[in-house]
Protein backbone atom coordinates (compact mmCIF):
# COMPACT_ATOMS: atom_id res chain seq x y z
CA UNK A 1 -51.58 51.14 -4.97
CA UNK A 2 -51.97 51.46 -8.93
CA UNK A 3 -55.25 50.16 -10.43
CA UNK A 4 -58.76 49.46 -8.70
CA UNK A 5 -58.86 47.88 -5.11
CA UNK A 6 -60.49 45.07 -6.72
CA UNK A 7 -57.74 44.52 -8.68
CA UNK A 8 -55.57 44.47 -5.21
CA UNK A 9 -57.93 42.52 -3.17
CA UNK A 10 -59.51 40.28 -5.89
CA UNK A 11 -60.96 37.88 -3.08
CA UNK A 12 -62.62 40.34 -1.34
CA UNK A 13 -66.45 39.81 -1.96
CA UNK A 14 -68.67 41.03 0.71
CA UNK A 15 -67.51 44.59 2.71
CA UNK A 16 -69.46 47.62 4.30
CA UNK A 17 -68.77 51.53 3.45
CA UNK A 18 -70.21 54.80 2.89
CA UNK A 19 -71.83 56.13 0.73
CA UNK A 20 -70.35 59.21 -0.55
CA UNK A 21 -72.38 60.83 -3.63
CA UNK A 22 -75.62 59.95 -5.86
CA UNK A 23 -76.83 61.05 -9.02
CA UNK A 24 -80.20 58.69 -9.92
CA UNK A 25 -79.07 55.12 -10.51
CA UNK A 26 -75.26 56.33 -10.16
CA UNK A 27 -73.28 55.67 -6.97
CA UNK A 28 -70.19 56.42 -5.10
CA UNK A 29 -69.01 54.68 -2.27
CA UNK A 30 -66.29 55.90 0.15
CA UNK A 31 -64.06 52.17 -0.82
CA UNK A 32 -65.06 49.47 -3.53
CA UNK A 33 -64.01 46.21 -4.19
CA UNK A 34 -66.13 46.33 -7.35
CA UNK A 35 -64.26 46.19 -10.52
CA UNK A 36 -64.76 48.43 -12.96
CA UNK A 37 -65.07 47.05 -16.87
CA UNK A 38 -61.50 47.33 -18.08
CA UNK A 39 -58.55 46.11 -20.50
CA UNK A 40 -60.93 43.34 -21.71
CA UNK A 41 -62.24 41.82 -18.31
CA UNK A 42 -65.81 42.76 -17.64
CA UNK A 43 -68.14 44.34 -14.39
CA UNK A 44 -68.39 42.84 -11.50
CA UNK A 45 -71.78 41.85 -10.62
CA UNK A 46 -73.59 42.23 -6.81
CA UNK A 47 -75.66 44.55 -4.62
CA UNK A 48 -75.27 47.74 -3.04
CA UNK A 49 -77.59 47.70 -0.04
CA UNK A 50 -80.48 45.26 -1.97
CA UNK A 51 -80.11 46.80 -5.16
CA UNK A 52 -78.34 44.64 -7.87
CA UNK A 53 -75.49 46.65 -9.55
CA UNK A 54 -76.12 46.26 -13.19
CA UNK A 55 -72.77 48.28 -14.27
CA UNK A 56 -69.51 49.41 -12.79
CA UNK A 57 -67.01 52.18 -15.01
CA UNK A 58 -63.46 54.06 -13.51
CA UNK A 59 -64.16 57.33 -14.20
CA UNK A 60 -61.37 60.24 -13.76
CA UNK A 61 -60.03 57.86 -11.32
CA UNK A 62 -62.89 56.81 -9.60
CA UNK A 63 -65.33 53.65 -9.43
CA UNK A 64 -68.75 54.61 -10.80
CA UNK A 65 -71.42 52.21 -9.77
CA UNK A 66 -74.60 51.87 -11.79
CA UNK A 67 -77.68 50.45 -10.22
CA UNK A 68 -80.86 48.56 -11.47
CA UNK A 69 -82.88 51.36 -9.50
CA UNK A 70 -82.70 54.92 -8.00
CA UNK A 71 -81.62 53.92 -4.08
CA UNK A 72 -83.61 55.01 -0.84
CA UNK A 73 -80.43 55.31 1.03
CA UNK A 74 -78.64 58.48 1.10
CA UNK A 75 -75.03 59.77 1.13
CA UNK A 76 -73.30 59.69 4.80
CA UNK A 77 -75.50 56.37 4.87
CA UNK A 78 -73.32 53.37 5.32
CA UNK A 79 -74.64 50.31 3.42
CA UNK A 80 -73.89 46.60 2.76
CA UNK A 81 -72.29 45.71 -0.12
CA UNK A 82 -71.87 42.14 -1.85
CA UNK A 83 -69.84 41.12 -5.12
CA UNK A 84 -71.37 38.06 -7.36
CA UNK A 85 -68.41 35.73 -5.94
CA UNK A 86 -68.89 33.44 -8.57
CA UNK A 87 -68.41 35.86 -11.60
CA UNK A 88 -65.48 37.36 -9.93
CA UNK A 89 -63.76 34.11 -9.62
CA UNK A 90 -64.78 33.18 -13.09
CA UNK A 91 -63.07 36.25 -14.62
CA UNK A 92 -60.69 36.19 -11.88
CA UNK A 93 -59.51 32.45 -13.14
CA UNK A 94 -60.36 33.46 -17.17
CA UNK A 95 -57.87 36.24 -16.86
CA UNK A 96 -55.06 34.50 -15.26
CA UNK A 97 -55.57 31.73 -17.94
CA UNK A 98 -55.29 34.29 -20.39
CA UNK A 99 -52.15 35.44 -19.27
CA UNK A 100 -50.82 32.00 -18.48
CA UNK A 101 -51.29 31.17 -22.51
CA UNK A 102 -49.86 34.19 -23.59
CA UNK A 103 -46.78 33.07 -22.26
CA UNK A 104 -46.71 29.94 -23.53
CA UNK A 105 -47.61 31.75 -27.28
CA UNK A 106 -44.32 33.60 -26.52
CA UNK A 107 -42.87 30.24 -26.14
CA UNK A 108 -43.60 28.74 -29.44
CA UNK A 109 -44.11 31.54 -31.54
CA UNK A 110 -41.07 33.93 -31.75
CA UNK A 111 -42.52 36.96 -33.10
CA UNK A 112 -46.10 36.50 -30.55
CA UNK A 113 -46.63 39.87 -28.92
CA UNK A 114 -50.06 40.30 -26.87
CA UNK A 115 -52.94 42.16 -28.70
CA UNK A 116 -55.80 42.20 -26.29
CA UNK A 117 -58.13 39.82 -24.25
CA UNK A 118 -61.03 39.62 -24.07
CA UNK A 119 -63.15 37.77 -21.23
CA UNK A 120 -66.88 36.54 -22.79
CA UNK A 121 -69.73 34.17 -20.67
CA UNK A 122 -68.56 31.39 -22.02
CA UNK A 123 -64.99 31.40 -23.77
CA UNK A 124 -62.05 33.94 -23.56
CA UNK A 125 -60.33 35.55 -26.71
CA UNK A 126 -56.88 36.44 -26.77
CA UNK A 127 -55.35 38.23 -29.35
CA UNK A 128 -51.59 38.15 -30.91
CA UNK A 129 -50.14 39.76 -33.19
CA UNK A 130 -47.64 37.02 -34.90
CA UNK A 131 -47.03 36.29 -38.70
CA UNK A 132 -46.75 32.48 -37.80
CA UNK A 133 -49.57 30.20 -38.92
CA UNK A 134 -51.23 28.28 -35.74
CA UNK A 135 -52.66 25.19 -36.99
CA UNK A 136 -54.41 21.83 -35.24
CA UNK A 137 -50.76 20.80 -33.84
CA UNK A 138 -49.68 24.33 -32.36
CA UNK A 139 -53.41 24.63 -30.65
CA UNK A 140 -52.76 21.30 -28.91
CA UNK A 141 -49.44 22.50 -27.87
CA UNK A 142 -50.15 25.50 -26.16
CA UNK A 143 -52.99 23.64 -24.79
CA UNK A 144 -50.61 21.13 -23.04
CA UNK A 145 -48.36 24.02 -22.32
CA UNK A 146 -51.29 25.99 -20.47
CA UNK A 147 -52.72 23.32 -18.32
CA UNK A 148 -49.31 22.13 -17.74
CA UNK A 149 -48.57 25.57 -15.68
CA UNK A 150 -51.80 25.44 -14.26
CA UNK A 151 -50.80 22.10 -13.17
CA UNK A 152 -47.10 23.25 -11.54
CA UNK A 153 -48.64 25.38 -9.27
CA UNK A 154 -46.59 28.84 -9.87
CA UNK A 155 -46.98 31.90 -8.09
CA UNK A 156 -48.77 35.07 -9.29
CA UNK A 157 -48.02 37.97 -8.03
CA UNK A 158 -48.37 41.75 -9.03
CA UNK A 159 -46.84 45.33 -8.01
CA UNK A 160 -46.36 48.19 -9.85
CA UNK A 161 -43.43 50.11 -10.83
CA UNK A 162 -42.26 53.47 -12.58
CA UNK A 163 -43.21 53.49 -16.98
CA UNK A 164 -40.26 53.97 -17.69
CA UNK A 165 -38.73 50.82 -15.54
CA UNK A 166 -41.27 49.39 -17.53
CA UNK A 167 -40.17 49.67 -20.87
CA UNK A 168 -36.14 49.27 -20.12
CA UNK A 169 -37.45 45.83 -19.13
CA UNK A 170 -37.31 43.62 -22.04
CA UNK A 171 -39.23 40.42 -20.47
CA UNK A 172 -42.28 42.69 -19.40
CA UNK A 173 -45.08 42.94 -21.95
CA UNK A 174 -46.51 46.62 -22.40
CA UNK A 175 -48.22 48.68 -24.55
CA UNK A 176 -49.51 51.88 -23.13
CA UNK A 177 -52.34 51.89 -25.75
CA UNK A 178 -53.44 48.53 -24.54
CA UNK A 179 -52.87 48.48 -20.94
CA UNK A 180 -54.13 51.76 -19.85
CA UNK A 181 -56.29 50.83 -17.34
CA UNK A 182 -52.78 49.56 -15.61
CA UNK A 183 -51.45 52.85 -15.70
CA UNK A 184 -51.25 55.68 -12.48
CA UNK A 185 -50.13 58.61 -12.03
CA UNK A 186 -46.58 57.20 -13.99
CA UNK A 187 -46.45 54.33 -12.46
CA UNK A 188 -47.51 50.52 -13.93
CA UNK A 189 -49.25 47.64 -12.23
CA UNK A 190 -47.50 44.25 -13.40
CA UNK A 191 -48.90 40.99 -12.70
CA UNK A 192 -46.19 38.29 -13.13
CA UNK A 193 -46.38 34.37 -13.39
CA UNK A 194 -43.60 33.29 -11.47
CA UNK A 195 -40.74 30.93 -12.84
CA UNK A 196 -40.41 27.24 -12.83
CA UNK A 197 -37.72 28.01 -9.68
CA UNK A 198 -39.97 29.51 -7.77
CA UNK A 199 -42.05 26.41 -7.58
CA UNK A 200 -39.19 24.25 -7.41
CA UNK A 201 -38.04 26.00 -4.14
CA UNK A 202 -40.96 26.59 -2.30
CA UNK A 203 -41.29 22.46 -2.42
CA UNK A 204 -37.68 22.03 -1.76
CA UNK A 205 -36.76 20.15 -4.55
CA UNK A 206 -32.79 20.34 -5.14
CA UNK A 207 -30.86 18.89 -8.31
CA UNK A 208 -32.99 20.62 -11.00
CA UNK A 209 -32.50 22.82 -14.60
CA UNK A 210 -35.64 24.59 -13.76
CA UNK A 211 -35.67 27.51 -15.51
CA UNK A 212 -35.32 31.09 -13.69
CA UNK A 213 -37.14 33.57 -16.49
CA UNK A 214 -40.97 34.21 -15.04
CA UNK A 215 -43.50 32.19 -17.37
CA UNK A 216 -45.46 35.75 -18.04
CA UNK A 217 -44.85 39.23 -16.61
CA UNK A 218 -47.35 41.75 -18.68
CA UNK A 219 -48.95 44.86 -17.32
CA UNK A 220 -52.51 44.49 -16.60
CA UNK A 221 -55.10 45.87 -14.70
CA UNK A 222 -57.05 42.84 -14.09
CA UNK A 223 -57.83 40.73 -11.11
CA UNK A 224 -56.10 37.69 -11.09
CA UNK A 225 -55.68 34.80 -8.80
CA UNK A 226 -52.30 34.07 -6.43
CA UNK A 227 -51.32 30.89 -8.14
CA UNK A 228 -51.92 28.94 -11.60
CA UNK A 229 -53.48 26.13 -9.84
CA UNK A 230 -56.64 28.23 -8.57
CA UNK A 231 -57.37 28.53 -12.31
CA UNK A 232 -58.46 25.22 -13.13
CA UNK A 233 -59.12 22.93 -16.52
CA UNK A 234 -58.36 24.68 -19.00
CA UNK A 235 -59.51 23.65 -23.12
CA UNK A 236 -58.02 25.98 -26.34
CA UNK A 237 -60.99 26.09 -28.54
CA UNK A 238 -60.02 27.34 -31.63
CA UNK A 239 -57.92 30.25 -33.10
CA UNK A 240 -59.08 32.81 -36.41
CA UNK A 241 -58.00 36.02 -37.89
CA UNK A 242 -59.70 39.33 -37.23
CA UNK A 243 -57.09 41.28 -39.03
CA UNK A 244 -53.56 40.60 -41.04
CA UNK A 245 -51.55 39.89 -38.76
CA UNK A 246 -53.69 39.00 -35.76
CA UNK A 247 -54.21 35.76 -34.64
CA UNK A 248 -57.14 35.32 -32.39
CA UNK A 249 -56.80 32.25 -29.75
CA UNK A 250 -60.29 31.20 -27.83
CA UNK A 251 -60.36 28.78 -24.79
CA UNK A 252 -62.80 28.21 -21.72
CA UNK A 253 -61.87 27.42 -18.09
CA UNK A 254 -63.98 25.92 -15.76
CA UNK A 255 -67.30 23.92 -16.77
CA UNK A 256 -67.10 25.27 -20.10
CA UNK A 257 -63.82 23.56 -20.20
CA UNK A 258 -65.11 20.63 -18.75
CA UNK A 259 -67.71 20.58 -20.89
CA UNK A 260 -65.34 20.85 -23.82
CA UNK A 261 -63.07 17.68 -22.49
CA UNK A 262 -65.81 15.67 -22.41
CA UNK A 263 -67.25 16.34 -26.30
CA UNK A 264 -63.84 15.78 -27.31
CA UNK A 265 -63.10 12.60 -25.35
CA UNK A 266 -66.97 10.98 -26.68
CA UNK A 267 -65.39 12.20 -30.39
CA UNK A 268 -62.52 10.03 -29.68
CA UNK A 269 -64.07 6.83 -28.25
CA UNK A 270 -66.59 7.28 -31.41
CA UNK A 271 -63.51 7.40 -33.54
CA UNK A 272 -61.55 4.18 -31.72
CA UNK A 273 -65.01 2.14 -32.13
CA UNK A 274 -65.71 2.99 -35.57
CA UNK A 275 -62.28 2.58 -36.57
CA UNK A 276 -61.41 -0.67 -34.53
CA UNK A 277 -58.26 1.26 -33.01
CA UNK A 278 -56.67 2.27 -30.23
CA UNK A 279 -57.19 6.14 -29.49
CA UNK A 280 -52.88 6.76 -30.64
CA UNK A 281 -53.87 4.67 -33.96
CA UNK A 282 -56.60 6.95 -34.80
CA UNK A 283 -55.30 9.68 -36.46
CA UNK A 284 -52.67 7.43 -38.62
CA UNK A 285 -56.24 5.44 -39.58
CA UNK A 286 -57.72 8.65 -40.41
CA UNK A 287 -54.65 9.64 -42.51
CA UNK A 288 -54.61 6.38 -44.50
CA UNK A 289 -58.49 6.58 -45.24
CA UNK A 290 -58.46 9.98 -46.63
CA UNK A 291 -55.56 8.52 -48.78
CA UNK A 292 -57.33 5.66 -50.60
CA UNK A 293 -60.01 7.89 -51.29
């Protein structure tokens, strides 16, 4: 196994183990299921005995876990241990999403390479590095594109193999620099979205073009759920430019993306009843207001 055990067990929320060392509010356990803050995704959250975990770190290969208090139990004790199920599937679902768009970036931007996620409390940040200029009508593409996958139901799936299969592969996205916390002993984990096939033939469909090429394979740490559909509504938010060249795309999942749906859709049914229009006549209203002005 390359990566954390969270990483390889991401449902895993609740377990019992040993612990094996403490130094004040630090402790080691004999097995976690507690990720570790890494390659954009943050901490899990939970308790170790009935003391709330307020940090988690890999360290020389190891999962650190910092607590809110010094502990009464000792090492050799074995104790309880529970992960914040709800903030694990949030991140869980946030990172898959990420992944899923990144793809779909690849897609309509030739030159999109993956720069970095990052997974906040209420929206997730992807960075690309692409010289192509993503206005209003790309945004609402690789919306549709997203929830479209997330929609078909594909596959994910990771394993790891050797670097340097790695980088003879030319449909696997990674950057050593980027995607440490992936890396093992010379060996990379890869977490791929499976192809439009692979859907097709698990539901037995026959007469179809689906394509064969997986929708994302990128190396990543990161715990991620075992198909597209776990992850939910998903709503791009907006995109801006933290450096040349870098192209920063933010979206929520979940409520937040619910939450976003809705704004959008009372926007709309403001527009239609202040413009006497349909909803597909408001935008050609819009455009011939602006142009009397």
């Amino acid at each position: 196994m390359t990566g954390q055990r969270a990483a390889a067990e991401p449902y895993v929320t609740r377990f019992e183990t040993e612990v094996t060392a403490i130094d004040g509010r630090q402790v080691w356990l004999e097995r976690s299921h507690f990720y570790a803050a890494g390659g954009g995704q943050p901490a899990d959250r939970g308790t170790i005995g009935d003391i709330a975990v307020t940090d988690v770190q890999f360290v020389d290969g190891e999962v650190v876990h910092v607590l809110a208090a010094e502990p009464s139990f000792r090492p050799g004790q074995r104790v309880l241990c529970s992960v914040d199920r709800s903030f694990r599937m949030y991140c869980t679902r946030a990172h898959t999403a990420g992944h899923v768009l990144v793809g779909a970036a690849r897609r309509l931007l030739e030159d999109a390479t993956d720069a970095g996620l990052e997974i906040g409390s209420e929206t997730v940040r992807v960075d690309l590095e692409t010289t192509a200029t993503l206005d209003d009508e790309t945004l609402i593409e690789l919306d549709e594109r997203v929830n479209r996958v997330v929609w078909e139901s594909r596959p994910v799936s990771w394993d790891d193999v050797s670097i340097s299969a790695a980088r003879e592969r030319d449909d696997i996205g990674f950057d050593p620099k980027i995607d440490a916390a992936a890396v093992e002993k010379g060996r990379v984990r890869i977490v791929t979205i499976g192809a439009e096939t692979d859907r097709v033939s698990r539901e037995g469909v026959t007469g179809t073009t689906a394509s064969r090429e997986p929708w994302d394979a990128t190396a990543c740490g990161g715990t991620h759920v075992r198909n597209t559909r776990e992850v939910g509504p998903v709503a791009v938010v907006g995109c801006s430019s933290p450096a040349e060249g870098v192209r920063r795309i933010e979206f929520a999942v979940g409520p937040a993306a619910i939450d976003r749906r809705t704004a959008e859709k009372r926007a709309a049914f403001a527009a239609m009843e202040s413009l006497e229009v349909d909803l597909e006549d408001v935008r050609d209203e819009l455009e011939r207001g602006a142009s009397r002005r």
